[in-house]
Protein backbone atom coordinates (compact mmCIF):
# COMPACT_ATOMS: atom_id res chain seq x y z
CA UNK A 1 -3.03 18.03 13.33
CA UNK A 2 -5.65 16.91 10.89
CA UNK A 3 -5.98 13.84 8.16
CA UNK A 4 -6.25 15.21 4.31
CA UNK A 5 -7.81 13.06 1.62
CA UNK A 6 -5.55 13.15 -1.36
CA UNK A 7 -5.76 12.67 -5.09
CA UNK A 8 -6.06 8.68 -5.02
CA UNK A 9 -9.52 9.24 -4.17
CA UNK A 10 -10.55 11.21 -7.23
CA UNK A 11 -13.15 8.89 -8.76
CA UNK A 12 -12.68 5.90 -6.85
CA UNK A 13 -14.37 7.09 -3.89
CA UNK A 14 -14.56 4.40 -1.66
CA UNK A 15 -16.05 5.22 1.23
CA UNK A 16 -14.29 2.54 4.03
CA UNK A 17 -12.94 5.51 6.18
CA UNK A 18 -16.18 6.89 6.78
CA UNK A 19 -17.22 3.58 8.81
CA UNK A 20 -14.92 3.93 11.39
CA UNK A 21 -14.89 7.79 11.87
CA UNK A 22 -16.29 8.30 15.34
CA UNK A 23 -16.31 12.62 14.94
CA UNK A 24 -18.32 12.18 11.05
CA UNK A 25 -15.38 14.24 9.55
CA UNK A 26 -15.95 13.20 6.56
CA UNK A 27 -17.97 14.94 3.53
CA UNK A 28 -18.90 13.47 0.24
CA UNK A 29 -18.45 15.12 -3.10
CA UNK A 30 -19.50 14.36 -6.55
CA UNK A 31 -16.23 11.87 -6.90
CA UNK A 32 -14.11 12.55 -3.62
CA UNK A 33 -14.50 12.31 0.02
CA UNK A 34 -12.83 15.26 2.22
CA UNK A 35 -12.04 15.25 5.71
CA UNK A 36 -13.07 18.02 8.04
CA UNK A 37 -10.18 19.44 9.59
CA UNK A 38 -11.98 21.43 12.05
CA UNK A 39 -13.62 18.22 12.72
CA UNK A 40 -11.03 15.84 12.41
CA UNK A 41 -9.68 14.98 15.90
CA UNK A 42 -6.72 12.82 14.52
CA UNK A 43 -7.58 9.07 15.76
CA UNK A 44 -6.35 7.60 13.05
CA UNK A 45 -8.82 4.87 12.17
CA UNK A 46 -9.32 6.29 9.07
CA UNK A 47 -5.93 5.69 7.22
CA UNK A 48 -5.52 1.84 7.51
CA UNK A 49 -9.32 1.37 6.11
CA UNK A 50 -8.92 3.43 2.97
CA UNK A 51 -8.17 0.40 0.56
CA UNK A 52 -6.01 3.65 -2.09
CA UNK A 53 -3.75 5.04 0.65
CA UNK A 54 -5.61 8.24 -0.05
CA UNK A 55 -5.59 9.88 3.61
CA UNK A 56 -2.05 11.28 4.92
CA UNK A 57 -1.65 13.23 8.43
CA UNK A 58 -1.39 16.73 7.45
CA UNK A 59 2.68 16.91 8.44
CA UNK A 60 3.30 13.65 5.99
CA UNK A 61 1.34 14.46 2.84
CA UNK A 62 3.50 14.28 0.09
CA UNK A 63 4.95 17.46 -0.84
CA UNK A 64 3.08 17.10 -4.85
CA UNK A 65 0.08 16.65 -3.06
CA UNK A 66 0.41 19.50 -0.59
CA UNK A 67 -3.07 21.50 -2.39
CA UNK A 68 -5.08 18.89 -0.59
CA UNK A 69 -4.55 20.54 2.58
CA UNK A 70 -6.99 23.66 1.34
CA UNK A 71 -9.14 21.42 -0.94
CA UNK A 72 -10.08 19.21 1.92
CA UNK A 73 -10.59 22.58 3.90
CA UNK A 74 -12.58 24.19 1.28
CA UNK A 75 -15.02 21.13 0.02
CA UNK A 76 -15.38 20.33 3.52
CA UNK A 77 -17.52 23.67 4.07
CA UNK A 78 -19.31 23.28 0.95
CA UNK A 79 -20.02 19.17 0.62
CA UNK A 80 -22.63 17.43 2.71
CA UNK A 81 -21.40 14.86 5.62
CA UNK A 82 -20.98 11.06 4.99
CA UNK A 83 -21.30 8.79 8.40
CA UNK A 84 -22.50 5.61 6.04
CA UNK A 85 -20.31 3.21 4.07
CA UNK A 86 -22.25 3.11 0.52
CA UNK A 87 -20.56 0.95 -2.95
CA UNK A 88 -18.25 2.66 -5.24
CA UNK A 89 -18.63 3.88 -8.25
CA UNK A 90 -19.04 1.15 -10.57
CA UNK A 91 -15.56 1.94 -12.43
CA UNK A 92 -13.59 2.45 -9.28
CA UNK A 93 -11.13 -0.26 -9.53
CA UNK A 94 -10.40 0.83 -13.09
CA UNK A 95 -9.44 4.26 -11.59
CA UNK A 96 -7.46 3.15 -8.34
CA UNK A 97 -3.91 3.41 -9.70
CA UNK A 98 -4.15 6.06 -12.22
CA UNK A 99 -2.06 9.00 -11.51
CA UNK A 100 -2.66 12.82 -12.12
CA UNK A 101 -6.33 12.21 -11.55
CA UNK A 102 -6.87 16.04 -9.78
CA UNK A 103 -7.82 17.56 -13.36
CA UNK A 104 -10.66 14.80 -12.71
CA UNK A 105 -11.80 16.21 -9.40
CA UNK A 106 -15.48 17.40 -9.33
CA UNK A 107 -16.31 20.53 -7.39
């Protein structure tokens, strides 16, 4: 089993989780963070740190967030690797509870 970075990260990107990851699963896009999954060896310390209850085990993401199984798959390949904590994006907290934010999501 894997964790999956889900669409309460679009554009807030704060990057807590990647602290604590001891396997550097964790890859940094434009305006989203993706975890690994062939990396990923499912510790856990991730989830509790990630201040937008963005990052789900793979068996309980939501079933409307399901895609972010393959995105965080796909971007994960693509995306370089983030092992440092850096700021947010200035507007992050103005994005943290917005829903439908995937049509936001930068490739």
């Amino acid at each position: 089993m894997t964790y999956v970075v889900t669409e309460a990260c679009i554009k807030c990107k704060y990057t807590d989780c990647v602290e604590v990851c001891p396997v550097d699963c964790f890859h940094e896009g434009p305006n989203f963070l993706v975890i690994d999954p062939e990396e990923c060896i499912d510790c856990t310390l991730c989830v509790p740190e990630c201040p937008v209850n963005a990052i789900f085990a793979e068996d309980d993401v939501p079933p409307e967030q399901r895609q972010f199984l393959e995105i965080n798959a796909e971007l994960a390949k693509l995306w370089p690797t983030i092992t440092e904590q850096k700021d947010p994006p200035p507007d992050a907290d103005e994005w943290k509870d917005k829903p439908d934010k995937i049509q936001y999501l930068e490739r």
